[in-house]
Every structure is written in C-alpha cells, then in structure tokens.
C-alpha atoms as a PDB file:
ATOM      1  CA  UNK A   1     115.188 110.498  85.980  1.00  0.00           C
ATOM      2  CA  UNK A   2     112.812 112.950  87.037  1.00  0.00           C
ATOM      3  CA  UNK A   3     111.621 113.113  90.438  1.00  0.00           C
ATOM      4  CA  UNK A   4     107.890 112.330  90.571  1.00  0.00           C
ATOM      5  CA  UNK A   5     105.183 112.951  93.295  1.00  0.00           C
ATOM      6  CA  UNK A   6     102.172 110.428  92.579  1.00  0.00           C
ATOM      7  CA  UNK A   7      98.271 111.247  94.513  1.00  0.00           C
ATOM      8  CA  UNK A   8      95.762 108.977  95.387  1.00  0.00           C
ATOM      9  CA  UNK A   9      93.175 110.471  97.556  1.00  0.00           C
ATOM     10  CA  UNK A  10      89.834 109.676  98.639  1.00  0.00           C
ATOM     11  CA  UNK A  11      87.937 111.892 100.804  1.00  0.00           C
ATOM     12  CA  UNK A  12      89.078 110.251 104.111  1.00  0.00           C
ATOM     13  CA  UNK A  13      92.789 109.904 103.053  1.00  0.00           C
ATOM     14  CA  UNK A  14      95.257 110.506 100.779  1.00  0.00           C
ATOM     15  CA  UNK A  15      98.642 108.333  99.826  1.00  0.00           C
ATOM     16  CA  UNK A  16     100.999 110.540  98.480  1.00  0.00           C
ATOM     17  CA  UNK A  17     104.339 108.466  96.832  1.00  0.00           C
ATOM     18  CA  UNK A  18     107.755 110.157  96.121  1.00  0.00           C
ATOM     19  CA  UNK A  19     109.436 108.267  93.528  1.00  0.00           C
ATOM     20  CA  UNK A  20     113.225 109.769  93.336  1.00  0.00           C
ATOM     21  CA  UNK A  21     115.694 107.561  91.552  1.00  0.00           C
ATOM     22  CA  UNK A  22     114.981 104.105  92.662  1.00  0.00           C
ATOM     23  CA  UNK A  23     113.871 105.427  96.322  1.00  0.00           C
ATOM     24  CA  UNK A  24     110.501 105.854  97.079  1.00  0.00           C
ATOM     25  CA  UNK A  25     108.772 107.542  99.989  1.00  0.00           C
ATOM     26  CA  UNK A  26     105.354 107.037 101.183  1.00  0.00           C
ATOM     27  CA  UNK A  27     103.650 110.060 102.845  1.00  0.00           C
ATOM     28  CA  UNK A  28      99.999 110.658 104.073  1.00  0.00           C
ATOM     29  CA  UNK A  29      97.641 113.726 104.483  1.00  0.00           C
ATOM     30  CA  UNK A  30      94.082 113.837 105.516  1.00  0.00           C
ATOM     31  CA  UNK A  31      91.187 112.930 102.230  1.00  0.00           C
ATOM     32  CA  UNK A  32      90.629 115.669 100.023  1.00  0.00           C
ATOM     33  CA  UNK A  33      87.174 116.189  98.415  1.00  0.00           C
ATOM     34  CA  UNK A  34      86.763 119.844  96.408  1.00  0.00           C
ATOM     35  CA  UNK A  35      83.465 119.326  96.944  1.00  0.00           C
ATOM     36  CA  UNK A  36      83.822 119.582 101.120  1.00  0.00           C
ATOM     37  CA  UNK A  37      87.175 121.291 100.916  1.00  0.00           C
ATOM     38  CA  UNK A  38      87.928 125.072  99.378  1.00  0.00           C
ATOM     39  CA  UNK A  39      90.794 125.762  97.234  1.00  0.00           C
ATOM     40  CA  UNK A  40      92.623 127.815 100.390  1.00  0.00           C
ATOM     41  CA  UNK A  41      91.596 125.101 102.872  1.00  0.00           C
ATOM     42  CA  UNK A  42      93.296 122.261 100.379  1.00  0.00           C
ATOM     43  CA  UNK A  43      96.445 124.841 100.345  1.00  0.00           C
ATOM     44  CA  UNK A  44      96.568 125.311 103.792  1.00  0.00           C
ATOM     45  CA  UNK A  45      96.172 121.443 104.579  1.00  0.00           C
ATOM     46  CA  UNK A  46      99.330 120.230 102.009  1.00  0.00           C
ATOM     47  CA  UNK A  47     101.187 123.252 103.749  1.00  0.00           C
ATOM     48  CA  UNK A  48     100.854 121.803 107.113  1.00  0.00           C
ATOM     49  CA  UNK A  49     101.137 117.757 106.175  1.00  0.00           C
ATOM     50  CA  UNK A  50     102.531 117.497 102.458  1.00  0.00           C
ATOM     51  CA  UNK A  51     105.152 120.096 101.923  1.00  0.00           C
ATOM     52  CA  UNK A  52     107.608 119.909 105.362  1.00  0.00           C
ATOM     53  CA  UNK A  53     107.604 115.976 104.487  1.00  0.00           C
ATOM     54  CA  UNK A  54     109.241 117.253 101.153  1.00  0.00           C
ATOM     55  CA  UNK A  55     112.148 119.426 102.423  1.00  0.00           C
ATOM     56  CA  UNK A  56     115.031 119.725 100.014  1.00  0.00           C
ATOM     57  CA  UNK A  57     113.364 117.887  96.941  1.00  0.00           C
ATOM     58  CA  UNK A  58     112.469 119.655  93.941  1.00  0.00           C
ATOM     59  CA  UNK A  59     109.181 117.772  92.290  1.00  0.00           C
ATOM     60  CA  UNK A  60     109.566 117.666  88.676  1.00  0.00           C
ATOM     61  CA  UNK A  61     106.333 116.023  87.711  1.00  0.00           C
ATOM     62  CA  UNK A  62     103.142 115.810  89.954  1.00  0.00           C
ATOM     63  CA  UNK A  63     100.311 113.176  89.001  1.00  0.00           C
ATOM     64  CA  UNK A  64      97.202 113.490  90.985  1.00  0.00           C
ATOM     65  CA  UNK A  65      94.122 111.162  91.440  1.00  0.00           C
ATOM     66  CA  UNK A  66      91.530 112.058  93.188  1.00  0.00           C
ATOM     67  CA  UNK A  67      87.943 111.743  94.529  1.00  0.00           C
ATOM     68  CA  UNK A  68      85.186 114.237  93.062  1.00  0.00           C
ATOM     69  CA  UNK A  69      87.402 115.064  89.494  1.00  0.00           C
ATOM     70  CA  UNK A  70      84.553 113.764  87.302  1.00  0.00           C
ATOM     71  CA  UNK A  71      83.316 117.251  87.756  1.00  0.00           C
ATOM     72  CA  UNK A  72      85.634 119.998  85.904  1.00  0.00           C
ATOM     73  CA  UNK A  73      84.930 122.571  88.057  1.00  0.00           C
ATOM     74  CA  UNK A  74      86.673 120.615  90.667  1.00  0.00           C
ATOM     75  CA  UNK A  75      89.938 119.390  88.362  1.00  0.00           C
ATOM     76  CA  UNK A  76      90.279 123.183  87.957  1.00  0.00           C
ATOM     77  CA  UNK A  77      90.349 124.236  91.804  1.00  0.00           C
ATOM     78  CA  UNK A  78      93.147 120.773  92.278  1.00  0.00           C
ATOM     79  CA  UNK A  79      95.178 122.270  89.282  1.00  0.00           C
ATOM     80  CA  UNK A  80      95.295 125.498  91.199  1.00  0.00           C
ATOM     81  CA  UNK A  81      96.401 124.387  94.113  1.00  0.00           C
ATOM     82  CA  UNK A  82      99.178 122.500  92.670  1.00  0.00           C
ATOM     83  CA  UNK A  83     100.136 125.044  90.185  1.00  0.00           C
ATOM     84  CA  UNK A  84     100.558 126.882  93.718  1.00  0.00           C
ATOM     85  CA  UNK A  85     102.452 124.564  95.708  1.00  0.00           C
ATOM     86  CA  UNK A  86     105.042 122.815  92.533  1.00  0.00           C
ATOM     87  CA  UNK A  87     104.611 126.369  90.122  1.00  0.00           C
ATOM     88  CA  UNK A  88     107.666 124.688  87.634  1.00  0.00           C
ATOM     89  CA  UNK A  89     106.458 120.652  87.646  1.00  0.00           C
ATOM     90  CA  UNK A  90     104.375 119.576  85.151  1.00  0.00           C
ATOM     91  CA  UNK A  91     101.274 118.538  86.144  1.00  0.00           C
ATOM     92  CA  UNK A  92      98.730 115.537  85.706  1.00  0.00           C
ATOM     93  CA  UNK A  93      94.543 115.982  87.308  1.00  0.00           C
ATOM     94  CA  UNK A  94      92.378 112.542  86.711  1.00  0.00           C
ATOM     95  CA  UNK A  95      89.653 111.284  88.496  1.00  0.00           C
ATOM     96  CA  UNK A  96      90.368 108.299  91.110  1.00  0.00           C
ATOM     97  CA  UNK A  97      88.893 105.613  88.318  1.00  0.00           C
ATOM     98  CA  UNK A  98      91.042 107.016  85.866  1.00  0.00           C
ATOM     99  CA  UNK A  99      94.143 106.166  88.522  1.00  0.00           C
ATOM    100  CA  UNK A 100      92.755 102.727  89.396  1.00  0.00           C
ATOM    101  CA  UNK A 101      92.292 101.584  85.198  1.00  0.00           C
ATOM    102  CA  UNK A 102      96.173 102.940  85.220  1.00  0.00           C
ATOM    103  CA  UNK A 103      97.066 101.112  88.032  1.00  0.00           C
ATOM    104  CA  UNK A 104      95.512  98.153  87.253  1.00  0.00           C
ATOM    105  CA  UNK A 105      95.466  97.316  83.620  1.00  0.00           C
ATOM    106  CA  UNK A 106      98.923  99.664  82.925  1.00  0.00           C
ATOM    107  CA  UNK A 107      98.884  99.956  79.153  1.00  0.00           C
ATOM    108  CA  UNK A 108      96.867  96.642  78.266  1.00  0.00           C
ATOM    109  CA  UNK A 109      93.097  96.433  78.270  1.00  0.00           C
ATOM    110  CA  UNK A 110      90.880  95.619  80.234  1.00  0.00           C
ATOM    111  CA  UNK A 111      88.125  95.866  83.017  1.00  0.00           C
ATOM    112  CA  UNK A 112      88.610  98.142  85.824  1.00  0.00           C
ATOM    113  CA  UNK A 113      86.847  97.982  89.321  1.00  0.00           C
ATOM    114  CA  UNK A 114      87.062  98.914  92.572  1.00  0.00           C
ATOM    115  CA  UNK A 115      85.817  97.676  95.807  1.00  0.00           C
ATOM    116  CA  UNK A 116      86.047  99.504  98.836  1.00  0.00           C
ATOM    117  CA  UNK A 117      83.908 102.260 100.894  1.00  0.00           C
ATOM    118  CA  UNK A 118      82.311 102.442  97.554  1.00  0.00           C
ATOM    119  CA  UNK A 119      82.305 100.397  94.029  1.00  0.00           C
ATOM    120  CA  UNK A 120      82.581 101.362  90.343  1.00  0.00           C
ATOM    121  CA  UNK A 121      83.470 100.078  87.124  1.00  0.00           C
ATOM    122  CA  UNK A 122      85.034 100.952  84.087  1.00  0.00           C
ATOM    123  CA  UNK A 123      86.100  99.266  80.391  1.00  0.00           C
ATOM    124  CA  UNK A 124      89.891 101.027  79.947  1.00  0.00           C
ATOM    125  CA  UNK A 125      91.522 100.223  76.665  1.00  0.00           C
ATOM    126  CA  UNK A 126      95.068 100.594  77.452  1.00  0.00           C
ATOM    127  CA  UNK A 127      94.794 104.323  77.217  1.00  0.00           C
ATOM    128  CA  UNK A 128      91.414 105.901  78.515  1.00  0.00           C
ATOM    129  CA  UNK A 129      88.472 105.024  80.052  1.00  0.00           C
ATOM    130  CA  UNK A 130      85.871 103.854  76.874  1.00  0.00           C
ATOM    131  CA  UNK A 131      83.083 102.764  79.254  1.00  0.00           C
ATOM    132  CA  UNK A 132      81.725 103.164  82.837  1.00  0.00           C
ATOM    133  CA  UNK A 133      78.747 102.313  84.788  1.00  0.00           C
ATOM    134  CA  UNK A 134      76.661 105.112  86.469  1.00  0.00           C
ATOM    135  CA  UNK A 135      78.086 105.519  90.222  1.00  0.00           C
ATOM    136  CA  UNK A 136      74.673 105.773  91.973  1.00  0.00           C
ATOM    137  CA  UNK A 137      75.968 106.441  95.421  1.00  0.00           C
ATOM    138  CA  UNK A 138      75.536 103.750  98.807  1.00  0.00           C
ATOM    139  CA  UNK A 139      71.643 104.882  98.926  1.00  0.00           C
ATOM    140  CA  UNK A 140      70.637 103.537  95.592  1.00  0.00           C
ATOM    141  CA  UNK A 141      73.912 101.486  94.241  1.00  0.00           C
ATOM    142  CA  UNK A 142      77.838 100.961  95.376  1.00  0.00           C
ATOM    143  CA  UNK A 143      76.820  96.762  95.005  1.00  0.00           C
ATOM    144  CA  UNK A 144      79.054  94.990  96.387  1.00  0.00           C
ATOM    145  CA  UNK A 145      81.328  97.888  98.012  1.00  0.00           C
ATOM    146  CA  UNK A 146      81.644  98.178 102.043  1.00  0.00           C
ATOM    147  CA  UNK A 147      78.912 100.238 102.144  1.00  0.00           C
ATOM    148  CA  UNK A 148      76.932  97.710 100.797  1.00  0.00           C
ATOM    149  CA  UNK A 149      78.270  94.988 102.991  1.00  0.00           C
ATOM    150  CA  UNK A 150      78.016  96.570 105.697  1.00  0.00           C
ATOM    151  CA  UNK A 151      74.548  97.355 105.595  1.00  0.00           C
ATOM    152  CA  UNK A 152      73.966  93.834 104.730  1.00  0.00           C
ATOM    153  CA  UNK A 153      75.169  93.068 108.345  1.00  0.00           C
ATOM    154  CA  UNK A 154      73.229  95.554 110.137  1.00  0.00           C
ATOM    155  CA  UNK A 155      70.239  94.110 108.495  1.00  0.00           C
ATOM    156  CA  UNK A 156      71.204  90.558 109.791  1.00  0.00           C
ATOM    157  CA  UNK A 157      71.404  92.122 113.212  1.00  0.00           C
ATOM    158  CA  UNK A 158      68.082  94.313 113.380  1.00  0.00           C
ATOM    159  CA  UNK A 159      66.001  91.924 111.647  1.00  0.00           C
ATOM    160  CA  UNK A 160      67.247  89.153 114.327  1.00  0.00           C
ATOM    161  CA  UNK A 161      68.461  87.010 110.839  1.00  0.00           C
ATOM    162  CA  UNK A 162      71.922  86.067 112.605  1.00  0.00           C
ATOM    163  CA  UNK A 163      71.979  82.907 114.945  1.00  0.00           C
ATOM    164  CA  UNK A 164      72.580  82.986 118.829  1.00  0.00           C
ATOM    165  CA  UNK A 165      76.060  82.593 118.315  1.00  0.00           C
ATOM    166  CA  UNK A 166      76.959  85.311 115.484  1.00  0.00           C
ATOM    167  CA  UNK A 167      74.139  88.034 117.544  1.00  0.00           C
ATOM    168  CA  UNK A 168      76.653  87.617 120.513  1.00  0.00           C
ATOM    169  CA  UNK A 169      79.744  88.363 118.532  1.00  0.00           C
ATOM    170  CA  UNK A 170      78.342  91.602 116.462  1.00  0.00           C
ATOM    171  CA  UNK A 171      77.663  92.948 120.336  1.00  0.00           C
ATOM    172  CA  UNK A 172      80.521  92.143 121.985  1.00  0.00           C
ATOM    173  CA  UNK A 173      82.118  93.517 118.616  1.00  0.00           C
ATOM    174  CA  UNK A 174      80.745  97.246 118.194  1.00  0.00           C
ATOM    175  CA  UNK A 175      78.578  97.560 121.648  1.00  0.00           C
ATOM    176  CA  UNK A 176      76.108  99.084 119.930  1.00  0.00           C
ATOM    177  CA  UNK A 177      71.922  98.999 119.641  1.00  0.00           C
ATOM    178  CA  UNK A 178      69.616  99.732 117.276  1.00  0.00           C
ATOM    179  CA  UNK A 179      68.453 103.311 118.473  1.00  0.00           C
ATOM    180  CA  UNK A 180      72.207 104.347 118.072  1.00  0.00           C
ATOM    181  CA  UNK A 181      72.880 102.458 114.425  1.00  0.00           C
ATOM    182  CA  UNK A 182      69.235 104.135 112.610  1.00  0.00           C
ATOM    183  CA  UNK A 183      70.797 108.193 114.105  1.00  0.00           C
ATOM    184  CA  UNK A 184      74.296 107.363 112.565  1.00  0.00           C
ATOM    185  CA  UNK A 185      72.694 106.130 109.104  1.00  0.00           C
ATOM    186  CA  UNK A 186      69.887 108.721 108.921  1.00  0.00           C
ATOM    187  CA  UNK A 187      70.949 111.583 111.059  1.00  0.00           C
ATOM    188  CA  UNK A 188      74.511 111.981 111.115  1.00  0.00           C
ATOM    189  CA  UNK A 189      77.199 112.243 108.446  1.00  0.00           C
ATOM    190  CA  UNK A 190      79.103 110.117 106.249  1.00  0.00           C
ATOM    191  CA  UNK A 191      77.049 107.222 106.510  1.00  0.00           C
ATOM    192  CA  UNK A 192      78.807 105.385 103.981  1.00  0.00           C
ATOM    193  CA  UNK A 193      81.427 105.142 106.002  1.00  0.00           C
ATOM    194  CA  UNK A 194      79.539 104.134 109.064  1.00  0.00           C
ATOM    195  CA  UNK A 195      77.812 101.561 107.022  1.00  0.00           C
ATOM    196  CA  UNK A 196      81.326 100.522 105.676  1.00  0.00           C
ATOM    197  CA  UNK A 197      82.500 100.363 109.041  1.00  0.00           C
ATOM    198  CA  UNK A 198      80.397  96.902 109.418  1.00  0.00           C
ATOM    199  CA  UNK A 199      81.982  95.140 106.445  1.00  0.00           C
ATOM    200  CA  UNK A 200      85.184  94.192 108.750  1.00  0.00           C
ATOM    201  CA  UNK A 201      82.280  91.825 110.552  1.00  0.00           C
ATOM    202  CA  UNK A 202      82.610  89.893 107.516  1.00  0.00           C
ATOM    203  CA  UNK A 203      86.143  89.375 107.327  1.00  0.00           C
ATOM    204  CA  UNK A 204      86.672  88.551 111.365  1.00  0.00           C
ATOM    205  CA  UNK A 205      83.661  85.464 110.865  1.00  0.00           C
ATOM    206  CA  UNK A 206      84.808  83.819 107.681  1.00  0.00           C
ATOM    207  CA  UNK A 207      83.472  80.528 107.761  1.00  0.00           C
ATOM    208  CA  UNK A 208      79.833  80.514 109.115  1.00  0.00           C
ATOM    209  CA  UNK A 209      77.187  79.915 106.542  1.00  0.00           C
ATOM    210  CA  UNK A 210      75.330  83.421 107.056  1.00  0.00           C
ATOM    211  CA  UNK A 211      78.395  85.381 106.624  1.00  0.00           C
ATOM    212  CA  UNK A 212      79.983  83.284 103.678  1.00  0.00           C
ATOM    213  CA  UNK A 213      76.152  84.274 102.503  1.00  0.00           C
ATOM    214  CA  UNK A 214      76.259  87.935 103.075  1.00  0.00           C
ATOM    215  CA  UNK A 215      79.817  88.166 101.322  1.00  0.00           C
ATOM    216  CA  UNK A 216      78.752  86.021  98.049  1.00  0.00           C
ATOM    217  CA  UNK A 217      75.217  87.426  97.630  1.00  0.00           C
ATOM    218  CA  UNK A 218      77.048  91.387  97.849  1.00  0.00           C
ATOM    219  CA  UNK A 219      80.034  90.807  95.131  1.00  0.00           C
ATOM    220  CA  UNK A 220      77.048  88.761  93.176  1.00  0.00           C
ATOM    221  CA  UNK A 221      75.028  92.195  92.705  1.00  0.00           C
ATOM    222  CA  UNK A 222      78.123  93.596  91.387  1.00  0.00           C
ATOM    223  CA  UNK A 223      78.290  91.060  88.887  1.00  0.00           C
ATOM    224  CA  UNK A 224      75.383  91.276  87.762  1.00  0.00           C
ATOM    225  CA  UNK A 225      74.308  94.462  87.774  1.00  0.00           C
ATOM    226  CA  UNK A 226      77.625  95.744  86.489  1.00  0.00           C
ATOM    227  CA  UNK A 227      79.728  93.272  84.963  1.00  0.00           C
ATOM    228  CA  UNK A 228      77.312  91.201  82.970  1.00  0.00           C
ATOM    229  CA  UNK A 229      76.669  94.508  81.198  1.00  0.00           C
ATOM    230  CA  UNK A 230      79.690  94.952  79.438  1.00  0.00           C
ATOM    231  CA  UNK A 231      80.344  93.062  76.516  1.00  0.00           C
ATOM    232  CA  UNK A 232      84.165  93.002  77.274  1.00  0.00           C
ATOM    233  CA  UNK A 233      83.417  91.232  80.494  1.00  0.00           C
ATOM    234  CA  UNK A 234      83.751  87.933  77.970  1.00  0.00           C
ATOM    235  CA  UNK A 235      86.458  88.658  76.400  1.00  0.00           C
ATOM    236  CA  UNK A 236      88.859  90.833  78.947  1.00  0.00           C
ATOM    237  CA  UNK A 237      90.907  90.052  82.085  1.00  0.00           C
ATOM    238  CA  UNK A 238      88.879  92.203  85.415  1.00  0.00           C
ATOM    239  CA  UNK A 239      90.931  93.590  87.448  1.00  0.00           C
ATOM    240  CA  UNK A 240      90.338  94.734  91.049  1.00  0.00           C
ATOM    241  CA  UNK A 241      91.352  96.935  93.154  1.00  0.00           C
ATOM    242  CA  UNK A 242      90.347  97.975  97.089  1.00  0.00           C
ATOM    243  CA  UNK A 243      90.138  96.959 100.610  1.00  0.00           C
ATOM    244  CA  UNK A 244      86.901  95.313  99.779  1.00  0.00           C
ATOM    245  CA  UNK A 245      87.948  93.387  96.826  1.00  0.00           C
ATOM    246  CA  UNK A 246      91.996  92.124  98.104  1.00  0.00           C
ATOM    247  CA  UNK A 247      90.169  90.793 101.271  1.00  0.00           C
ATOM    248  CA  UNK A 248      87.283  88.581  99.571  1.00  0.00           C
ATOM    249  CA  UNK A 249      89.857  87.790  96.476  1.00  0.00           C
ATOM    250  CA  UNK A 250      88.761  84.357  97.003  1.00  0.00           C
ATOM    251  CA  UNK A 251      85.362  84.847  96.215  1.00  0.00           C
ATOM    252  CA  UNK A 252      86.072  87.021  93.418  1.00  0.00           C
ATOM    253  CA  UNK A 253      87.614  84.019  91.958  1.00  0.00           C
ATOM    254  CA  UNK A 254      85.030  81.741  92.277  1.00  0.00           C
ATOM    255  CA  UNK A 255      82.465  84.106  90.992  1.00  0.00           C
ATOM    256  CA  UNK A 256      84.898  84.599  87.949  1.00  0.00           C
ATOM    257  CA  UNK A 257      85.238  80.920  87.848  1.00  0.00           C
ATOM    258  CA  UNK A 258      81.488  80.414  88.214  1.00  0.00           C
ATOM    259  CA  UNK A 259      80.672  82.864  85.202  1.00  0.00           C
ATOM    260  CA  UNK A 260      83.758  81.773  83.034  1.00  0.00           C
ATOM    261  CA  UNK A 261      85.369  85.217  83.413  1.00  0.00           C
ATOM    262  CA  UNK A 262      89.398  86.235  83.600  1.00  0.00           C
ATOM    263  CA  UNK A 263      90.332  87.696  87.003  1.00  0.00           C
ATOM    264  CA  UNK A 264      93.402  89.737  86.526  1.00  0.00           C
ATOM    265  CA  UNK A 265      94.914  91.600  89.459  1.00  0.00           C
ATOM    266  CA  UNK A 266      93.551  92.121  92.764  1.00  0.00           C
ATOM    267  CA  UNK A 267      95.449  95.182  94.470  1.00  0.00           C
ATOM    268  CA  UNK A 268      94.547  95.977  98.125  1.00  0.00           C
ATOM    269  CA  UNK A 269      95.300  99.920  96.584  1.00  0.00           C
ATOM    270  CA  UNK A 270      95.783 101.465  93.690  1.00  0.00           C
ATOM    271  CA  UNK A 271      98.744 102.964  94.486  1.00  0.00           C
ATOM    272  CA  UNK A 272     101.485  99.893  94.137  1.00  0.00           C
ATOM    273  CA  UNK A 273     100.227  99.842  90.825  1.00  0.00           C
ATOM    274  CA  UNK A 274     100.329 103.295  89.769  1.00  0.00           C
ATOM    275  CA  UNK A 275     103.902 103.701  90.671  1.00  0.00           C
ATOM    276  CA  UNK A 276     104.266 100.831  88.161  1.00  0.00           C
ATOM    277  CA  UNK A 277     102.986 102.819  85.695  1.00  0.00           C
ATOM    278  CA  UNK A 278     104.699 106.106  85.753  1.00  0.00           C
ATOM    279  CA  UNK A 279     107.903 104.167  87.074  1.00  0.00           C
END
C-alpha cells in the first residue's frame, strides 16, 4: 500500500495526516494561504515544521487541500512547492471545499457545508463539485459561520441587548470594552477571526433564551439563504463539517427536522473523513 501524506489547511493551520500501512500520524504546521504566503516562504515553512516530522519515510502520493485554490494561479505556486519537497510522489491540488465534499459525502451524493471561521456550500455528486454558492466573505455573507456568530454576540453586548446576568459573564469572559472591540474589527487584521473568537460565548451559555436565540437565528440565515436554494436540498442527505457546525449539531437537527431535510454527517474536521476516502 502506498504511503500517503493527506493536507488540510486553512490559513491559521494546517493538519497534515501520514497514512502508512494501517498507522497513521497526525502532524501540524502553521495555515498556509498563497495569497499571504510566497512560494519560498511556503518552502521554507514545511522545511522547518513538515519535513524533520517525516524522517525516513518516502511519500508516495501527496493530496493537498487547501485555503485560496479556487484561484489557479495559486494551485500552481502549491504544486510547486510540492513538486519541490516529494519531486517522485504523485500529486493531488483541490480547494478546501473540494476536500470537505470528499470527506463528507465520500463517493455518494450529496450536500456539502462547512461551518467554522467561515461558511460555504456546495452540491457534490459523488465525484465533483456540480454547484456552489458565492462565498461573499464575513463583511457581506459567511451566515451562520463563527464569524457570523460572533458578531452576533458583540452586538448583544454593545447594543446593551444581553440581560444583567449574561453582560456580567461576556466581561468577566474576554475583559474587554467597546473602544478596544470597534479597533480590532475595523483597524486591525484578521477580523474574522476576532469576530470568530466570540462564537465560543455561545457554546459556554447554552441554555439561556438570548443565546439559544443568537445560535438558531445564525444557522437559520444559512438555511435560508443557502440551502433553500438548491433544489437537491429536498432530495439529498447535508452533510456538515466544522467547529461551528459539530458543536451546535443539535440545532442543525432540528432545523433539518423543522424544514423536512436529511442531515447526514456532522464532522468536527474534515480530515477524519478524508482519510476515509483515500484509505
């Protein structure tokens, strides 16, 4: 059997798995994102954290899937750098919703989605991806994602919405103020994952109207502004996968239950079921 190296990296982290034989080996490197990261910078990062983790093993066949490989340009600088590190394995470059309709539907149909910093869709028929939605980013879309959650929460909090008791707990929780919370969102970097950062609110508070509120009201949008626009919503399992997604599962179902829809699996990450796949 040939020994495999499988990718799944966003632009915060990446879960590399070595499948050799029956033994597997889970490794992790920093996020890469071609469109933040050079071709010699990606080298020179799998140099320092990848390759010494892979001493004495010769990778036959190396599938990667990855944030930012919608755009070719970007497949082509992740084949070069792999064609550079593993010159004899063959080689595999998709996009991470292209690794998540693997891992998730494996060779059946079926709807794709994923919920985590960030949310998208797609209709995979066993082989490719037939149908997506437009990914609009956490300024004008990502419903139902972390992002989205999370700013939910920080609304709750600046617009005094949340009771006595649940404005004590989101202080006492991230010590923070709303001077600090508007320069993270507007001034400084990745504020999707700042915004993201809020969602975990959520899950600690389960239970108290405004939150169970907050967390049905965000998967709802997805719903309906992506689900309900694909026919094979009706007629397909939906399968999810994400941080987002495995830790509100039980709201997924009711919502599925609610509209009469199929939930299929729920992975926390895409990677358990992606070394299904090319097991």
């Amino acid at each position: 059997m040939a020994v495999k190296l499988i990718a799944d990296s966003g632009a915060t982290k990446c879960e590399w798995q070595l499948l050799d034989g029956g033994k597997k080996k889970k490794m992790m490197t920093l996020g890469i994102s071609p469109y933040f990261l050079s071709s010699e910078q990606i080298v020179a990062l799998l140099q320092k954290e990848l390759l010494p983790k892979l001493k004495g093993v010769t990778v036959e066949e190396v599938y990667y899937y990855g944030t930012g490989l919608s755009n070719p340009n970007n497949v082509q600088i992740i084949k070069g750098v792999l064609k550079k590190l593993f010159p004899q394995a063959h080689k595999e470059v998709n996009h991470d919703m292209f690794g998540a309709a693997r891992a998730l539907c494996q060779h059946d149909k079926g709807m794709a989605c994923i919920l985590g910093t960030g949310s998208n869709i797609c209709y995979y028929n066993g082989k490719k991806i037939v149908k997506d939605s437009p990914g609009l980013g956490y300024v004008l879309g990502d419903e139902g994602s972390g992002a989205y959650l999370g700013k939910k929460v920080i609304q709750y909090f600046l617009y005094n919405t949340f009771d006595e008791d649940l404005k004590a707990r989101f202080v006492a929780r991230f010590e923070t103020n709303g001077v600090e919370i508007l320069e993270n969102v507007y001034k400084k970097p990745l504020a999707n994952r700042y915004l993201a950062s809020f969602a975990v609110f959520l899950a600690e508070n389960r239970g108290h109207y405004m939150i169970e509120n907050i967390i049905e009201d965000g998967l709802n949008d997805f719903f309906f502004q992506h689900l309900y626009k694909f026919r094979e919503s009706w007629t397909m399992p939906i399968h999810f996968a994400g941080s987002v997604a495995f830790g509100f599962k039980d709201v997924l179902k009711d919502l599925c239950g609610t509209y009469e829809l199929e939930l299929g699996r729920v992975l926390k990450s895409p990677m358990q079921g992606l070394i299904q796949f090319h097991s």
